[in-house]
N, C-alpha and C. Protein backbone atom coordinates (compact mmCIF):
# COMPACT_ATOMS: atom_id res chain seq x y z
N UNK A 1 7.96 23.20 -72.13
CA UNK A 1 7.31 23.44 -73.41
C UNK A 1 5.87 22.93 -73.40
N UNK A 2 5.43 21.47 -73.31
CA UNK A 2 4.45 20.86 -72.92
C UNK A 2 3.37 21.45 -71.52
N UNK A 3 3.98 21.62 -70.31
CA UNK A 3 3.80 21.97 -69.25
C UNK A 3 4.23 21.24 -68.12
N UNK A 4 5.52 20.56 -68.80
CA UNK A 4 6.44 19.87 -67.37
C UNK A 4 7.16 20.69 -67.18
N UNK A 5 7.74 20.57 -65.88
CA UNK A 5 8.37 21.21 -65.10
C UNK A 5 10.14 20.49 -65.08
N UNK A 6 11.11 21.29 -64.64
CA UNK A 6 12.56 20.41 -64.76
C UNK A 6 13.09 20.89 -63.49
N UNK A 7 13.45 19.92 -63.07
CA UNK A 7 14.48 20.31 -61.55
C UNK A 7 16.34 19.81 -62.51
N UNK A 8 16.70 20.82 -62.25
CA UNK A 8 17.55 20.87 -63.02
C UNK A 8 18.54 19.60 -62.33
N UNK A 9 19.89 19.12 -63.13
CA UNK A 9 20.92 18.40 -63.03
C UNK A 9 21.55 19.45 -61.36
N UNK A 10 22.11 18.96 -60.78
CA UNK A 10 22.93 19.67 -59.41
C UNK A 10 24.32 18.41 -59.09
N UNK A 11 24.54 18.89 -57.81
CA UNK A 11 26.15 18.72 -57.43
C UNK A 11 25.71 18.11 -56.03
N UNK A 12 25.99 16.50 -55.86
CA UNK A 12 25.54 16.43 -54.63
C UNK A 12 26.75 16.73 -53.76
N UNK A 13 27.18 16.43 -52.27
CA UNK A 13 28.02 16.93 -51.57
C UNK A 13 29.18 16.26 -51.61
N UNK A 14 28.80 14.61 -52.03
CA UNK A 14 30.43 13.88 -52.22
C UNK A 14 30.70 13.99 -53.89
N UNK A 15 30.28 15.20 -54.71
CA UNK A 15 30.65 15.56 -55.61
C UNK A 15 29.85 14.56 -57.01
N UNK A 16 29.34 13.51 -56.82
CA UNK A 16 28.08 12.90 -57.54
C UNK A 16 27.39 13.87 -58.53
N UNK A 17 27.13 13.54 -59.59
CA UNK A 17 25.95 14.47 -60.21
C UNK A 17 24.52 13.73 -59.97
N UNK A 18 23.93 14.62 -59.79
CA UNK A 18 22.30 14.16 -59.55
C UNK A 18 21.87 14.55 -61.27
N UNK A 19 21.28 14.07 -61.94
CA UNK A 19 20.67 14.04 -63.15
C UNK A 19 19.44 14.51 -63.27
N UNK A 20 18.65 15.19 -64.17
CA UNK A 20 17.76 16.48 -64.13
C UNK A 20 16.39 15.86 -63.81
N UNK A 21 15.42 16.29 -63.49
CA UNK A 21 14.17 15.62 -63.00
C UNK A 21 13.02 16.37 -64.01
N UNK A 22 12.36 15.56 -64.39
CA UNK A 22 11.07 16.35 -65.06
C UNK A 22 10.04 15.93 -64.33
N UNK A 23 9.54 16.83 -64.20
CA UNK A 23 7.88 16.47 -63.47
C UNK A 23 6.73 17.06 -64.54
N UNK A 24 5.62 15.41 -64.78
CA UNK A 24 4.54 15.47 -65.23
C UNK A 24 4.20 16.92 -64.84
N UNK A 25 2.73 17.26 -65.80
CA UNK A 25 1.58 18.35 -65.08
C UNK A 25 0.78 17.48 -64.13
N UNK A 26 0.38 18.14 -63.18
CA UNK A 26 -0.66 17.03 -62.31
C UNK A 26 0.18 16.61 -61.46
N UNK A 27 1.14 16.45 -61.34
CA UNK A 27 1.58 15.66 -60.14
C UNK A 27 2.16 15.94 -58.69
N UNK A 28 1.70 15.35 -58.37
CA UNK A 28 2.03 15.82 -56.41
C UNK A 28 2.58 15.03 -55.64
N UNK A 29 4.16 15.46 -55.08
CA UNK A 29 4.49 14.63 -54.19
C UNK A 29 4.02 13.75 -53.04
N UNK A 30 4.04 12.45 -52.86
CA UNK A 30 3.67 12.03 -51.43
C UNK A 30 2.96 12.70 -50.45
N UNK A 31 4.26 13.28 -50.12
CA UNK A 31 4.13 14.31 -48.97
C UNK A 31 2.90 15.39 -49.06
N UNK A 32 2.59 15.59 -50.19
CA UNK A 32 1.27 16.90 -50.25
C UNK A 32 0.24 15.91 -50.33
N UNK A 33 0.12 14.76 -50.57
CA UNK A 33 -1.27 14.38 -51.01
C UNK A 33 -1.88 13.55 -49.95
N UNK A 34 -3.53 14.05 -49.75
CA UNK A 34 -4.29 14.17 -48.62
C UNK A 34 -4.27 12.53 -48.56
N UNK A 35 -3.96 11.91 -47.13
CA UNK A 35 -4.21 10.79 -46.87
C UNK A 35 -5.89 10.66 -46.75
N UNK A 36 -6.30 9.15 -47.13
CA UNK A 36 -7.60 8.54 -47.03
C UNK A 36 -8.26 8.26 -46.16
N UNK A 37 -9.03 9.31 -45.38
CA UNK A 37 -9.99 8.71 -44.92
C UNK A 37 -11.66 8.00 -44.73
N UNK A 38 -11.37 7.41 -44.03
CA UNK A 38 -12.63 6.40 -44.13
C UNK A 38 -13.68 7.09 -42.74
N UNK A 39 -14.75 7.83 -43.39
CA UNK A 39 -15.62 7.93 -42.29
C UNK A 39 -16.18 7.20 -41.25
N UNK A 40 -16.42 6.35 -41.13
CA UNK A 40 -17.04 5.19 -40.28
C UNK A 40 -15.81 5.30 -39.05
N UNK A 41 -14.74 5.31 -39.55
CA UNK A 41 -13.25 4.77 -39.03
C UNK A 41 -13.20 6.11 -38.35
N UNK A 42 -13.24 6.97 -39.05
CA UNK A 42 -13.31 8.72 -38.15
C UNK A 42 -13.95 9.26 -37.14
N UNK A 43 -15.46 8.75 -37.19
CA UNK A 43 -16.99 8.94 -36.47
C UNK A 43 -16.78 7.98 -34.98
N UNK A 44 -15.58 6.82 -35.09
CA UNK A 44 -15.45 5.79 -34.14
C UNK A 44 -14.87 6.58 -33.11
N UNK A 45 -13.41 7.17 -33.69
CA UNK A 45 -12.42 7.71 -32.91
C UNK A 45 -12.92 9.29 -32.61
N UNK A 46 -14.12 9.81 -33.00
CA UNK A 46 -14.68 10.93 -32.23
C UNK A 46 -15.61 10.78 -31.72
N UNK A 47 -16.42 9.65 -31.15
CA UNK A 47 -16.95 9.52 -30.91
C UNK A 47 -17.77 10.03 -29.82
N UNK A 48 -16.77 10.26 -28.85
CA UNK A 48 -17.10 10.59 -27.31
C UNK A 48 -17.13 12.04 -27.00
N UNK A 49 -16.52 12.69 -27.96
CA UNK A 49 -16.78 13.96 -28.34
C UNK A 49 -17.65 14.82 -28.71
N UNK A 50 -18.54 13.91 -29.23
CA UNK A 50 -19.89 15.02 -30.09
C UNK A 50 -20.75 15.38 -28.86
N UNK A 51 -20.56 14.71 -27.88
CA UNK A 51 -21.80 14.91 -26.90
C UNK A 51 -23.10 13.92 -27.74
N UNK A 52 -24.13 14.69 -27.22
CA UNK A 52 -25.32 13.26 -27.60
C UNK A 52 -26.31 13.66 -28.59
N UNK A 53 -26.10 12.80 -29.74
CA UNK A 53 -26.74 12.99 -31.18
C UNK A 53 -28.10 13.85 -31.30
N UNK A 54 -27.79 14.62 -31.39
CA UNK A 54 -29.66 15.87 -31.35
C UNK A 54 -29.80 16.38 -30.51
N UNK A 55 -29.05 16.54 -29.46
CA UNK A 55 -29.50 17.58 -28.34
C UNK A 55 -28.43 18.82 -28.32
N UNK A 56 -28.57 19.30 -28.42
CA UNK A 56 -28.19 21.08 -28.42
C UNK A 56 -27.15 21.23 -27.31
N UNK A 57 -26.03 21.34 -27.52
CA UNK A 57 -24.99 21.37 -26.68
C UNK A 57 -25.26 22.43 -25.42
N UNK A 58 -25.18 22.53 -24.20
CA UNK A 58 -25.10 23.37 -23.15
C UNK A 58 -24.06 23.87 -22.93
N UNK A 59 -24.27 25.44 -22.24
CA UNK A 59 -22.57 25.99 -21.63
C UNK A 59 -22.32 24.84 -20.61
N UNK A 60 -21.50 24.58 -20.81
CA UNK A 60 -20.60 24.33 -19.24
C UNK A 60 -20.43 25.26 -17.87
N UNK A 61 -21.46 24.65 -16.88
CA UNK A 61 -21.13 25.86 -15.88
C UNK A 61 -20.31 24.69 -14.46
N UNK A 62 -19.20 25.78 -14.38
CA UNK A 62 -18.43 25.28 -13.30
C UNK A 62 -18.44 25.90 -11.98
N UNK A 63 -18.34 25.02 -10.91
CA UNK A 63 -18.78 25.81 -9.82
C UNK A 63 -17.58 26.82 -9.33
N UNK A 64 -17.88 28.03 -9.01
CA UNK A 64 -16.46 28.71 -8.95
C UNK A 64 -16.16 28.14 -7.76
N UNK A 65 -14.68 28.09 -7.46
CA UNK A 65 -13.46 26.67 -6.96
C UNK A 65 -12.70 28.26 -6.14
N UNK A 66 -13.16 28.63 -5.10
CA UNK A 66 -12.84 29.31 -4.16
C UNK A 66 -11.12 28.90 -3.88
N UNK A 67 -10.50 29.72 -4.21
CA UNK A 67 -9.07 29.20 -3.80
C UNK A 67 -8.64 29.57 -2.57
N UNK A 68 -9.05 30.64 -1.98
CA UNK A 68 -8.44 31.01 -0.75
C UNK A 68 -8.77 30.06 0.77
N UNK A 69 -10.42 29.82 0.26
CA UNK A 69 -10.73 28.57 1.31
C UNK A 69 -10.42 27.36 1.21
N UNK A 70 -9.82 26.97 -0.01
CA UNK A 70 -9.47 25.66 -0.33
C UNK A 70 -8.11 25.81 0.43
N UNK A 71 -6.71 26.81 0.62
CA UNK A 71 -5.81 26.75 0.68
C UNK A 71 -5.66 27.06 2.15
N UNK A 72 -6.84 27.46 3.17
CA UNK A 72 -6.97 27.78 4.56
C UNK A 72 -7.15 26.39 4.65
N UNK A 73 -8.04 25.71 4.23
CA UNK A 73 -8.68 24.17 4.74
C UNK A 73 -7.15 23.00 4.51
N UNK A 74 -6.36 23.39 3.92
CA UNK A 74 -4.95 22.78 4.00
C UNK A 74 -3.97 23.16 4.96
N UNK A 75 -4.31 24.38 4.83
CA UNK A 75 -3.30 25.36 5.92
C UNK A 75 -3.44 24.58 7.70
N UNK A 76 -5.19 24.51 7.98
CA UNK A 76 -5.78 23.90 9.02
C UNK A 76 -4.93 22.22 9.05
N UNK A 77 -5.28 21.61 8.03
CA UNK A 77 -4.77 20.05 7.86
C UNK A 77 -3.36 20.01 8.45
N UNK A 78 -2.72 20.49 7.88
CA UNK A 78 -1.16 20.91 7.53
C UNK A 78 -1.00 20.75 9.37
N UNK A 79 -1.60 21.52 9.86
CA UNK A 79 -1.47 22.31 11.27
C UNK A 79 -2.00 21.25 12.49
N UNK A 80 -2.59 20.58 11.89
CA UNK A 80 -3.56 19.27 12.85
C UNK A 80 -2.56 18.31 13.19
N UNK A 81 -1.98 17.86 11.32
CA UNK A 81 -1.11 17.47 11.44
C UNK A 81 0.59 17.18 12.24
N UNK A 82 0.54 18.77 12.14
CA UNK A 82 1.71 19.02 13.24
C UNK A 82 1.42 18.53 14.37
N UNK A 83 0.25 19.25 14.93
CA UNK A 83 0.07 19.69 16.38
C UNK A 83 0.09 17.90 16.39
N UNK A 84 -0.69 16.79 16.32
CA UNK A 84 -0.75 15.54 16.26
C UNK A 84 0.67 14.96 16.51
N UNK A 85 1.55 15.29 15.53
CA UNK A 85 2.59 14.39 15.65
C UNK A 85 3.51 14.98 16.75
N UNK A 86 3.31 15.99 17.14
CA UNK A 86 4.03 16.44 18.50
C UNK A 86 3.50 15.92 19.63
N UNK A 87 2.14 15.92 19.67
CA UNK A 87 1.73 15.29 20.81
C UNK A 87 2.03 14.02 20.80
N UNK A 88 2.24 13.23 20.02
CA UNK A 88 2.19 11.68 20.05
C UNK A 88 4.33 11.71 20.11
N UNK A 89 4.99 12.35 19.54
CA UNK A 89 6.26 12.90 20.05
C UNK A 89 6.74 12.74 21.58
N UNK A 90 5.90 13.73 21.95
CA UNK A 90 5.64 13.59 23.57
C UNK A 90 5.42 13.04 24.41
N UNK A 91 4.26 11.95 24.10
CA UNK A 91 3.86 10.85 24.68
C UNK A 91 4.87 9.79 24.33
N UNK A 92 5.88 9.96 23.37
CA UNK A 92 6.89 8.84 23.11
C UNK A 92 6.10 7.53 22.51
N UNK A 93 4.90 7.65 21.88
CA UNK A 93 4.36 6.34 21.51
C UNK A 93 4.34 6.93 19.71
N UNK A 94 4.51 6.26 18.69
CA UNK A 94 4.03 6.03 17.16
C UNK A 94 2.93 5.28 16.72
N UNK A 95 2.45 4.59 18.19
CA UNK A 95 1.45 3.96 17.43
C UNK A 95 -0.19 4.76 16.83
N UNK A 96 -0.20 5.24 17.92
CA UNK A 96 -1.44 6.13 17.64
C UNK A 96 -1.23 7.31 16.84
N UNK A 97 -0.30 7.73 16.36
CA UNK A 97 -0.26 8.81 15.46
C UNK A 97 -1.08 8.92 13.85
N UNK A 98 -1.44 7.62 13.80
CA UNK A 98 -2.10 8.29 12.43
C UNK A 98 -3.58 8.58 13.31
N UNK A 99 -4.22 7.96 14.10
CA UNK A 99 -5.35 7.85 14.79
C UNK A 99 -5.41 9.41 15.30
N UNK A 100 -4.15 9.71 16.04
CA UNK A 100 -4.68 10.88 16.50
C UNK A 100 -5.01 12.02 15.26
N UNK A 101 -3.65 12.01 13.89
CA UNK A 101 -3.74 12.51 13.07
C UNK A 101 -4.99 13.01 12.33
N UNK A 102 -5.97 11.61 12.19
CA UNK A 102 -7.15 11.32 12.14
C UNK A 102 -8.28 12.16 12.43
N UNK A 103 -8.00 12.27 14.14
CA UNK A 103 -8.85 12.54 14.93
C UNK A 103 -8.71 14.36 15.44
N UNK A 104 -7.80 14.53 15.09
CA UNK A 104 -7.30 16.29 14.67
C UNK A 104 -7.87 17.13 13.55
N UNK A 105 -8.07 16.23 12.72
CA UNK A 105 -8.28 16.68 11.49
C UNK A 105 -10.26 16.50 11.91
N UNK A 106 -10.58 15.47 11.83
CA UNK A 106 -11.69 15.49 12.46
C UNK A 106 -12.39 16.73 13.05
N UNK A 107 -11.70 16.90 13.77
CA UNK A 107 -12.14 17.98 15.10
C UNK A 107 -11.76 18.76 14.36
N UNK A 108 -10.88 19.47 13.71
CA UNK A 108 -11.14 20.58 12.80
C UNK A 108 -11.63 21.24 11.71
N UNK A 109 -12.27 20.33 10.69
CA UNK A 109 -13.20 20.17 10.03
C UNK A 109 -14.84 20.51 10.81
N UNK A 110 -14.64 20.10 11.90
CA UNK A 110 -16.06 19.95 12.19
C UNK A 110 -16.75 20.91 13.10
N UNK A 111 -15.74 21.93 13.36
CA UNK A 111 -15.41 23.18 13.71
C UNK A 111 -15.69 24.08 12.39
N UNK A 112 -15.16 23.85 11.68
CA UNK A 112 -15.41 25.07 10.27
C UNK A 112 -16.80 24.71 9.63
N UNK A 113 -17.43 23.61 10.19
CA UNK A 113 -18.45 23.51 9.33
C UNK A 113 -20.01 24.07 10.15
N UNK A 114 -20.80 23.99 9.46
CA UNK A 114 -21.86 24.34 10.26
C UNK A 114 -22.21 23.53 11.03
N UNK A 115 -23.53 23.27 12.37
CA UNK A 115 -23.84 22.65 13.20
C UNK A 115 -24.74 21.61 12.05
N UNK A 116 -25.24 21.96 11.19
CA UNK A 116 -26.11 21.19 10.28
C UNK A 116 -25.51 20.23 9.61
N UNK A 117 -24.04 20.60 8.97
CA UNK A 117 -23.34 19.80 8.39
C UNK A 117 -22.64 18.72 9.34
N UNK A 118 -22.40 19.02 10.84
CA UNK A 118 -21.76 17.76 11.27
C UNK A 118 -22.15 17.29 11.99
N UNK A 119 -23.49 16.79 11.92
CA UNK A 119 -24.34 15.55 12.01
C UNK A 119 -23.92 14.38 11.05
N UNK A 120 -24.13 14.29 9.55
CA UNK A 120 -23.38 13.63 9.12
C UNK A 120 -21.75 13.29 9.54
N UNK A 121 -21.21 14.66 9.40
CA UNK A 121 -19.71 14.21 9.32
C UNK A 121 -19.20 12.99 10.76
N UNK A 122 -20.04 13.37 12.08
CA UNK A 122 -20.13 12.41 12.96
C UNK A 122 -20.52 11.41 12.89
N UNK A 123 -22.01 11.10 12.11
CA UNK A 123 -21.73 9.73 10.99
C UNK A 123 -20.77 9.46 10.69
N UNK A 124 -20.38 9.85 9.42
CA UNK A 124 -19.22 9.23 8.82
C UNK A 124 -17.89 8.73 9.51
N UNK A 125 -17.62 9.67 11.12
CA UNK A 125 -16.77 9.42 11.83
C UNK A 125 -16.85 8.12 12.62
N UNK A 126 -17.83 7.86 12.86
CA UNK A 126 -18.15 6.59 13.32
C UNK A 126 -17.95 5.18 12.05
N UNK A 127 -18.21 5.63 11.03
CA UNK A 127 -18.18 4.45 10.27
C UNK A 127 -16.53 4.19 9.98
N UNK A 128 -16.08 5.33 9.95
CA UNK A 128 -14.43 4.90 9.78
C UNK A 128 -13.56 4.17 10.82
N UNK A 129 -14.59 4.83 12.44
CA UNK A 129 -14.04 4.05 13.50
C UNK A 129 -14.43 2.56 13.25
N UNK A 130 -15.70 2.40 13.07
CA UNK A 130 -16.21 0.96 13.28
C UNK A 130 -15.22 -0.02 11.81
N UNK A 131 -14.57 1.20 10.66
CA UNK A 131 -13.79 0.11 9.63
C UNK A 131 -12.79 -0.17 10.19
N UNK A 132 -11.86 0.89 11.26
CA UNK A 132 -10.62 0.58 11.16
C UNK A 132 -10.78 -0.51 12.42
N UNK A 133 -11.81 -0.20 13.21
CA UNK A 133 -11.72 -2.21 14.07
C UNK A 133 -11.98 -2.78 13.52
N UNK A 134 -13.03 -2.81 12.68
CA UNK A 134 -13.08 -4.25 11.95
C UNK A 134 -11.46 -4.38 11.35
N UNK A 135 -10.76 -3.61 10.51
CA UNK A 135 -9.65 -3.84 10.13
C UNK A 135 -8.42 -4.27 10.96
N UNK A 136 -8.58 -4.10 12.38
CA UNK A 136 -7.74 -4.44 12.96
C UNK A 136 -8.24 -5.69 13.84
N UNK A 137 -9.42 -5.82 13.79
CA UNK A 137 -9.68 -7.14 14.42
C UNK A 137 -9.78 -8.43 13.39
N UNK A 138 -9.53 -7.94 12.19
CA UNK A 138 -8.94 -9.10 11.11
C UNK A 138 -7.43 -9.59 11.23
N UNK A 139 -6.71 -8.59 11.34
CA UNK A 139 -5.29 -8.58 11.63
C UNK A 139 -4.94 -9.28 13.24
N UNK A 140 -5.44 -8.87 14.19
CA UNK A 140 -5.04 -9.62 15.15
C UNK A 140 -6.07 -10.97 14.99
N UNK A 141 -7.13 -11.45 14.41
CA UNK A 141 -7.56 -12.84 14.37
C UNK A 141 -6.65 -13.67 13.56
N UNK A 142 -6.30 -12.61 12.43
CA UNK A 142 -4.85 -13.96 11.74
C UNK A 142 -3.68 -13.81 12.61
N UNK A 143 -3.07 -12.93 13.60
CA UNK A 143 -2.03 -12.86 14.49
C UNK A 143 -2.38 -14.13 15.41
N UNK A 144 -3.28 -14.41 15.86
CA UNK A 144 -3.55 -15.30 17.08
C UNK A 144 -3.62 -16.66 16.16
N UNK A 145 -4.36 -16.77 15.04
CA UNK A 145 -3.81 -17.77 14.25
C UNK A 145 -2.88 -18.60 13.94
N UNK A 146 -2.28 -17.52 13.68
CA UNK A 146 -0.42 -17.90 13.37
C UNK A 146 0.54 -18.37 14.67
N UNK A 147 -0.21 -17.48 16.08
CA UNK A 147 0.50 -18.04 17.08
C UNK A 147 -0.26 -19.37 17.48
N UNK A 148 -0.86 -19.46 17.28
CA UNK A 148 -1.66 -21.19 17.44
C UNK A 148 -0.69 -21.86 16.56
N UNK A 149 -0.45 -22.28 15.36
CA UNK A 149 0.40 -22.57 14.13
C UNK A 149 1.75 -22.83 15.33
N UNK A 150 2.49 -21.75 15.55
CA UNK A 150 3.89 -21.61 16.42
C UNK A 150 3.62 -22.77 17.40
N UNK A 151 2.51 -22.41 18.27
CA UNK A 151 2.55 -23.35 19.47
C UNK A 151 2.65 -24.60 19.22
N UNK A 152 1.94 -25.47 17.81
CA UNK A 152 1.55 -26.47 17.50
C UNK A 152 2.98 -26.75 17.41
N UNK A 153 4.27 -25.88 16.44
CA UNK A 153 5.48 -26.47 16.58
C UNK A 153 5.91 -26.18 14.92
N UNK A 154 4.97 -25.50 14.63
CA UNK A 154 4.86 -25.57 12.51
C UNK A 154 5.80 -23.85 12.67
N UNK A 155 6.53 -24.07 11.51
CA UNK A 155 8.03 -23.16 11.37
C UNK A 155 6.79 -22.12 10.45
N UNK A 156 6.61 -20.42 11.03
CA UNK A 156 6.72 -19.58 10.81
C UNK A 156 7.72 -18.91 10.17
N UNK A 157 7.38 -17.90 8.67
CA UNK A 157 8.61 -16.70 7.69
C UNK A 157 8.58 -16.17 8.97
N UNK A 158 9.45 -15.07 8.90
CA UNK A 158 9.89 -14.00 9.30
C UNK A 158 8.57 -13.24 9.37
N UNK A 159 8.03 -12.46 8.69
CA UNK A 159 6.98 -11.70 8.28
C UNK A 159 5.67 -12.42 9.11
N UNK A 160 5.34 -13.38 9.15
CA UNK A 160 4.36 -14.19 10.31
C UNK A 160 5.17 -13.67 11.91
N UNK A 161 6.31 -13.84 11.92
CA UNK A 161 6.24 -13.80 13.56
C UNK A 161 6.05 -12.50 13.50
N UNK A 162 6.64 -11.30 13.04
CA UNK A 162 6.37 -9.92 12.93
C UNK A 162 5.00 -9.97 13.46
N UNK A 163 4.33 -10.97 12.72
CA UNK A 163 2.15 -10.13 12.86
C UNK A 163 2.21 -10.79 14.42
N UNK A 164 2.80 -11.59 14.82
CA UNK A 164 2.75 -12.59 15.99
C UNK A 164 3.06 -12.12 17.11
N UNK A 165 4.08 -10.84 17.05
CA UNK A 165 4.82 -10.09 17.92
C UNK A 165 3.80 -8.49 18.58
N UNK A 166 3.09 -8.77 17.44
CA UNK A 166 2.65 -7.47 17.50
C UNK A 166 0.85 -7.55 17.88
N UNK A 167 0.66 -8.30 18.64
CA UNK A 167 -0.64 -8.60 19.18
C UNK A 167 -1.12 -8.02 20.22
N UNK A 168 -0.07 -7.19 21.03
CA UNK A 168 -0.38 -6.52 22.06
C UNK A 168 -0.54 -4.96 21.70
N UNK A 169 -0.49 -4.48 20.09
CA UNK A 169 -0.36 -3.51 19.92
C UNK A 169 -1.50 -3.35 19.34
N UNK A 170 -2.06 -4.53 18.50
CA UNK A 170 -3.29 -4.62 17.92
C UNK A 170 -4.25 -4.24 19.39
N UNK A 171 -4.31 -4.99 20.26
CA UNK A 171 -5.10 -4.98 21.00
C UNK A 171 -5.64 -3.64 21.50
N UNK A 172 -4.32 -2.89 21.92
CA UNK A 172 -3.63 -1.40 22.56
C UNK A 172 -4.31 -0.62 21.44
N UNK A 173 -4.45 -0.97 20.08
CA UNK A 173 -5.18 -0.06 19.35
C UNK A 173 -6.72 -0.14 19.13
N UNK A 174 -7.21 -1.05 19.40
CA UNK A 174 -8.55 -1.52 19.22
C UNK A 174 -9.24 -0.73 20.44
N UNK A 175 -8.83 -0.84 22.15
CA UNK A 175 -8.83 -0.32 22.71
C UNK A 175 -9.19 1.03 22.64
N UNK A 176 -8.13 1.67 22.34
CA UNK A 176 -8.16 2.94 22.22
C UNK A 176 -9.05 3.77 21.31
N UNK A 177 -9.92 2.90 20.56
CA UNK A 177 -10.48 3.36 19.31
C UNK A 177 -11.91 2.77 19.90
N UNK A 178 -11.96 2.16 21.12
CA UNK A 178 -13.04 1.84 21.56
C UNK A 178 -13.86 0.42 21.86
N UNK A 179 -13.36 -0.33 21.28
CA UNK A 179 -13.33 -1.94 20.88
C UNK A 179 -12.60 -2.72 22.13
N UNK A 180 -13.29 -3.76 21.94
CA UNK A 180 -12.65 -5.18 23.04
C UNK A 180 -11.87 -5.49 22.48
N UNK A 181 -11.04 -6.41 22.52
CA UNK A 181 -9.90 -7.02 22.30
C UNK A 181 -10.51 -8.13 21.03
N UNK A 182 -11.43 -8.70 21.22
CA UNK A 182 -12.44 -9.30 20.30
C UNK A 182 -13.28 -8.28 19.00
N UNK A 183 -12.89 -7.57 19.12
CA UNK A 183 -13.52 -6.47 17.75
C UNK A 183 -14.67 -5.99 17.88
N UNK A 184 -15.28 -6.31 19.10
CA UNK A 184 -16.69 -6.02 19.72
C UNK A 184 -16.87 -4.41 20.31
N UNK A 185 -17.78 -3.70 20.16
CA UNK A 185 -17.78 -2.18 20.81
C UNK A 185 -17.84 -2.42 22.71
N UNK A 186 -17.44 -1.20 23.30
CA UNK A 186 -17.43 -1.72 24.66
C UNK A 186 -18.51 -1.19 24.57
C-alpha cells in the first residue's frame, strides 16, 4: 500500500512456519550492496600494472619463437645425449658421463651455429671447464683434509669417508678435463 514489499508467510521443510517479511522501499540486501572501496588501497594493489605514469603505452612486440628449430635443437640434445651415454656404456666407466654428455652437446651446438658465433661459445666452453676444476679441486682439497683428520686417528661419519674414498676419482676427473691433480692447468 505504502510501497513495501511482503515476502509472504511459507512452509519450511521440517514443517515450521516461516512468518511474512516486509521489506522497507530502499532497501537492499547485503549481498547486492557495492562493497567500499578505498582508492589509495586500490591504486597500491594495481600498481604494477599501469605501466609508467604519462607515457603512452607501446604494442608489445614479441620475437616470433620459431618452433620447429626450437624442437630440432632438442631433437639434436636428446641425441648427444644418447650417443654419450652409450659410449660411456661401453667404456664401462659412469664417471665421465655427464662430462662427455657435456661435451656432445657442445660439439653440437657449435656445429649448427655459425663460425662467428662460436668464438664465444668456445669461450664460454672454457670457462665452464676452468668452473668445474675449480669445483672439483675444492672437493678433493676437503677429501685430502679429511684423510689427514683419519690419519691423525679422529673418527670420521660415514659421508666423510665416502669423500675420502673417492680421491682417486676426483683426481681421474680433473685429469681428464685437463687439470693437475692440484687444480692447476697442465
Amino acid at each position: 500500500s505504502n510501497g513495501e514489499s511482503v515476502i509472504p508467510a511459507s512452509t519450511r521443510a521440517d514443517g515450521s512456519v516461516r512468518k511474512e517479511i516486509r521489506i522497507k522501499p530502499g532497501y537492499r540486501p547485503p549481498e547486492d550492496v557495492e562493497v567500499y572501496k578505498n582508492r589509495t588501497a586500490e591504486a597500491w594493489k594495481n600498481r604494477s600494472k599501469g605501466g609508467i605514469p604519462g607515457a603512452t603505452p607501446k604494442e608489445e612486440r614479441l620475437p616470433p619463437q620459431n618452433a620447429a628449430a626450437v624442437a630440432a635443437k632438442n631433437a639434436k640434445r636428446r641425441e648427444a645425449r644418447k650417443k654419450a651415454a652409450a659410449i660411456a656404456a661401453e667404456a664401462g666407466c659412469e664417471i665421465g658421463v655427464e662430462i662427455n654428455v657435456k661435451s656432445a652437446e657442445d660439439k653440437i651446438s657449435r656445429s649448427s651455429d655459425s663460425p662467428a658465433d662460436s668464438i664465444p661459445a668456445e669461450i664460454d666452453k672454457e670457462t665452464e671447464v676452468a668452473k668445474e676444476a675449480r669445483k672439483l679441486a675444492k672437493k678433493l682439497r676437503q677429501a685430502r683434509e679429511l684423510k689427514d683428520k683419519k690419519d691423525k686417528g679422529d673418527n670420521l661419519l660415514p659421508e666423510q669417508i665416502a669423500k675420502v674414498v673417492k680421491i682417486q676419482e676426483l683426481i681421474r676427473q680433473l685429469e681428464s678435463l685437463g687439470f693437475t691433480a692440484e687444480g692447476e692447468k697442465k
